[in-house]
Protein backbone atom coordinates (compact mmCIF):
# COMPACT_ATOMS: atom_id res chain seq x y z
CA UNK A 1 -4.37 -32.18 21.43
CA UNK A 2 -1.88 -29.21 22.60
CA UNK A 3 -0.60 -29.00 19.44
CA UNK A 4 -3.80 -28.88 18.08
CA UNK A 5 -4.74 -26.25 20.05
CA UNK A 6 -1.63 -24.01 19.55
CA UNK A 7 -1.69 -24.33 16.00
CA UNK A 8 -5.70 -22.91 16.20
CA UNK A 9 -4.69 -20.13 18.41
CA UNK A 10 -1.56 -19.02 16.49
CA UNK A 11 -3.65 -19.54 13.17
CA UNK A 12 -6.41 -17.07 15.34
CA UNK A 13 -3.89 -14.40 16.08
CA UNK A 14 -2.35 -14.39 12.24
CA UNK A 15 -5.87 -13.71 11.04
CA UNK A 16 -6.47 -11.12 12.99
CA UNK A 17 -3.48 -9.30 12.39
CA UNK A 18 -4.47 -7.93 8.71
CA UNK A 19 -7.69 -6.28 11.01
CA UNK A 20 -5.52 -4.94 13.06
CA UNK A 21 -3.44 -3.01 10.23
CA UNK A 22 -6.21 -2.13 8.45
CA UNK A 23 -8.13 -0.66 12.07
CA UNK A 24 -4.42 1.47 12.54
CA UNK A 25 -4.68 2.61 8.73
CA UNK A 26 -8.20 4.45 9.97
CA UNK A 27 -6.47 6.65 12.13
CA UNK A 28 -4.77 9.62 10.25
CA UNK A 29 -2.83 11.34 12.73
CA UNK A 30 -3.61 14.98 14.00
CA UNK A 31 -1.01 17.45 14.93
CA UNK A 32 -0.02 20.99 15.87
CA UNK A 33 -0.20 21.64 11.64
CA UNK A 34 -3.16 19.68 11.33
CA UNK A 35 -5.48 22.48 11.89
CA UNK A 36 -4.10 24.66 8.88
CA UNK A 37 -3.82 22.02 6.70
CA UNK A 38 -7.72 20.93 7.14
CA UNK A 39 -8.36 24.52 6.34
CA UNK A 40 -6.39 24.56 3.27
CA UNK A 41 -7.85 21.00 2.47
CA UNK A 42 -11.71 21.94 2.53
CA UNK A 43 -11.31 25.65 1.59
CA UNK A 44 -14.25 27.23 0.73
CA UNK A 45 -16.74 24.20 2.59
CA UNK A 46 -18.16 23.76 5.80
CA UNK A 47 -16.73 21.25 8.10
CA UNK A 48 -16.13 20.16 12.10
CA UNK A 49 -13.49 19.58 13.88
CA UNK A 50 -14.87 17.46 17.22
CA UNK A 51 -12.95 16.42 19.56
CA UNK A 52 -13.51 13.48 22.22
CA UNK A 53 -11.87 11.04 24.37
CA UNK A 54 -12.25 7.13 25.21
CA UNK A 55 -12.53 7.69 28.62
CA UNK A 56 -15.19 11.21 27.86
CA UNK A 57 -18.93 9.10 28.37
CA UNK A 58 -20.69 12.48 27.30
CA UNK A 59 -18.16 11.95 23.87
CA UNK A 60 -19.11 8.53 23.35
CA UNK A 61 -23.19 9.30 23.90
CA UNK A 62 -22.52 12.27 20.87
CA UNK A 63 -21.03 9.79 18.44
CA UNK A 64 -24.58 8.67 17.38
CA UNK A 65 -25.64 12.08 16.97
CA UNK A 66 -22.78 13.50 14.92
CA UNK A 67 -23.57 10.28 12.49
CA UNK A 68 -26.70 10.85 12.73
CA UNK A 69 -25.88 14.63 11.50
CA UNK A 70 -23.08 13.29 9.15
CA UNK A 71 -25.79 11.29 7.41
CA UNK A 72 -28.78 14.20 6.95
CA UNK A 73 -25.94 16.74 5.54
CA UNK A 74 -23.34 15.00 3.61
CA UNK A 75 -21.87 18.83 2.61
CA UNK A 76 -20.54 19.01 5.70
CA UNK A 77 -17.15 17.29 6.71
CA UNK A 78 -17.13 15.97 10.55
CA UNK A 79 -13.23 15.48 11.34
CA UNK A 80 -13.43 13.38 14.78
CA UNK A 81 -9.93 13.56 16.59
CA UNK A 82 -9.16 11.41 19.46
CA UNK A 83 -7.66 12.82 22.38
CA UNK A 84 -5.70 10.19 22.73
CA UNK A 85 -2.30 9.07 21.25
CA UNK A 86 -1.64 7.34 18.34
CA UNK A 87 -0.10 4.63 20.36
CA UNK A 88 -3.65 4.26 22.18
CA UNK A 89 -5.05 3.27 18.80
CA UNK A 90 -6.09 -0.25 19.60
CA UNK A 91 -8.82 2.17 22.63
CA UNK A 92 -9.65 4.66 19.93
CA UNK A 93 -10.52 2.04 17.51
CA UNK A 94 -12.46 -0.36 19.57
CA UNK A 95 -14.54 3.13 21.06
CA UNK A 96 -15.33 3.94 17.28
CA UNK A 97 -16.62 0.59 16.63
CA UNK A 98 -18.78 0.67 19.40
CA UNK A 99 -20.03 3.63 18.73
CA UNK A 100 -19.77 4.07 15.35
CA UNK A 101 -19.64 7.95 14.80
CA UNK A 102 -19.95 7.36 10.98
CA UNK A 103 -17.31 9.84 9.51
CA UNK A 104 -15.06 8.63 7.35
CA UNK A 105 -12.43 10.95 8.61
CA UNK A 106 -11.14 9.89 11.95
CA UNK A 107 -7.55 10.97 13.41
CA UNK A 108 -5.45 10.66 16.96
CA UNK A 109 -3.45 12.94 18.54
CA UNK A 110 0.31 12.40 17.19
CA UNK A 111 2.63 14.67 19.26
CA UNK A 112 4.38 13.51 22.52
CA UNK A 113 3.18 16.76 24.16
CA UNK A 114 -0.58 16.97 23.72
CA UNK A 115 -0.51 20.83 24.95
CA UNK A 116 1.36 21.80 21.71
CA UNK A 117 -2.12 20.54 19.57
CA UNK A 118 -4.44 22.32 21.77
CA UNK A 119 -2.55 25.37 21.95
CA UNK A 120 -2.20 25.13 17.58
CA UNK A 121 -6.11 24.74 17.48
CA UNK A 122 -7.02 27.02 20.23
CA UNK A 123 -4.96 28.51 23.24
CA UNK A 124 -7.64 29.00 25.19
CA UNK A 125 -8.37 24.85 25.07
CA UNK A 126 -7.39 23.35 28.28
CA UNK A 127 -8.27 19.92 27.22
CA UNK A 128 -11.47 19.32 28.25
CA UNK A 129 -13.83 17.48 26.05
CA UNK A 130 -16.35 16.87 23.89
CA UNK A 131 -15.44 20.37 22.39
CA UNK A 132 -16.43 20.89 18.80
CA UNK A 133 -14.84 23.65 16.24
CA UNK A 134 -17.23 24.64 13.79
CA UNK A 135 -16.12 25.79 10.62
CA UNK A 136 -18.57 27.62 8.14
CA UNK A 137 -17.54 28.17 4.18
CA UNK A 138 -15.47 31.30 4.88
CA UNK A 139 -13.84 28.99 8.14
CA UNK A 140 -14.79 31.94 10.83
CA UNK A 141 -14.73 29.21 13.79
CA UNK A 142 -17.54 28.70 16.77
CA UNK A 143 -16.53 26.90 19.29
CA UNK A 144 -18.46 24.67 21.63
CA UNK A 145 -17.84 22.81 24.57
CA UNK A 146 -19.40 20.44 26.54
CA UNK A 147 -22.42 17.62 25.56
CA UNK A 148 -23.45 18.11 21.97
CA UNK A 149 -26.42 20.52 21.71
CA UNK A 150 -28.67 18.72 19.28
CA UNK A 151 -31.04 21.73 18.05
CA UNK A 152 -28.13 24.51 18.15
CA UNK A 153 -25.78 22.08 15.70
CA UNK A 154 -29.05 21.42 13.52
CA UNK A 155 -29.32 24.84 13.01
CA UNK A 156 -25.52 25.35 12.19
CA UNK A 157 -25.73 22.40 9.87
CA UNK A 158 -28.61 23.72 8.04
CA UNK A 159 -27.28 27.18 7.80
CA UNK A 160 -24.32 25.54 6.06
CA UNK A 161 -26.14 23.20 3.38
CA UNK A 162 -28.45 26.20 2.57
CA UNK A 163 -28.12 28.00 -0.72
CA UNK A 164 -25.18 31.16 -0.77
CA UNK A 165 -27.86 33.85 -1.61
């Protein structure tokens, strides 16, 4: 009966070890070049850089809304970046799971010193989060901190999906 019983639970952990690749192959890492490369990358479009923690309960509460935002204006790419290391991916993943923020692109912090990204994206960032960069086609940047403002970011989205006159 042991041997029963080891054999299921080793036979358990070997299944779940493709899910666990394939959760770690989500995760595109985000570092100090990161933010000049997503510029080059969606030149000429829209797109938001948001930034939120595990432990940030204000974060987690936004993820519905920036899917729910994500789904109403496609033309605009939400980047979500974890605060969090790479190393914490097993947190980040199970966190955007549960709350299911619906973009497709979804990244970690990858640098041993966290204060090198910040300062790359914004040297004014102390770390505090949510905070949200918002990008419009000609990427002049808004920043916002704090819980997500529902009716201001409807209004940014919908600036950006209108037609250029």
């Amino acid at each position: 009966m042991i041997g029963f019983l080891r054999i299921a639970l080793l036979s358990s952990m070997l299944a779940s070890v493709p899910l666990l690749a394939q959760a770690a192959q989500k995760l595109t890492p985000f570092d100090a070049t990161s933010p000049a490369a997503l510029k080059q990358t969606y030149a000429g479009k829209p797109f938001v850089l948001e930034f939120w923690s595990v432990a940030c309960a204000p974060c987690l509460v936004d993820m519905v809304q920036w899917r729910n935002f994500g789904r109403k204006y496609p033309g605009v790419i939400i980047v979500h970046v974890a605060t969090e290391s790479m190393e914490d991916s097993a947190a980040i993943e199970a966190a955007l799971e549960r709350h299911d923020p619906g973009a497709s692109d979804q990244r970690a912090f990858a640098d041993d010193f966290p204060e090198r990204i910040r300062f790359a994206m914004d040297p004014s960032w102390r770390g505090e989060t949510p905070r949200a960069y918002f990008f419009d086609r000609k990427h002049e940047r808004i920043t916002r901190s704090g819980a997500l403002d529902a009716d201001w970011t409807r209004r940014w989205f919908e600036q950006q999906t209108a037609p250029v006159p």
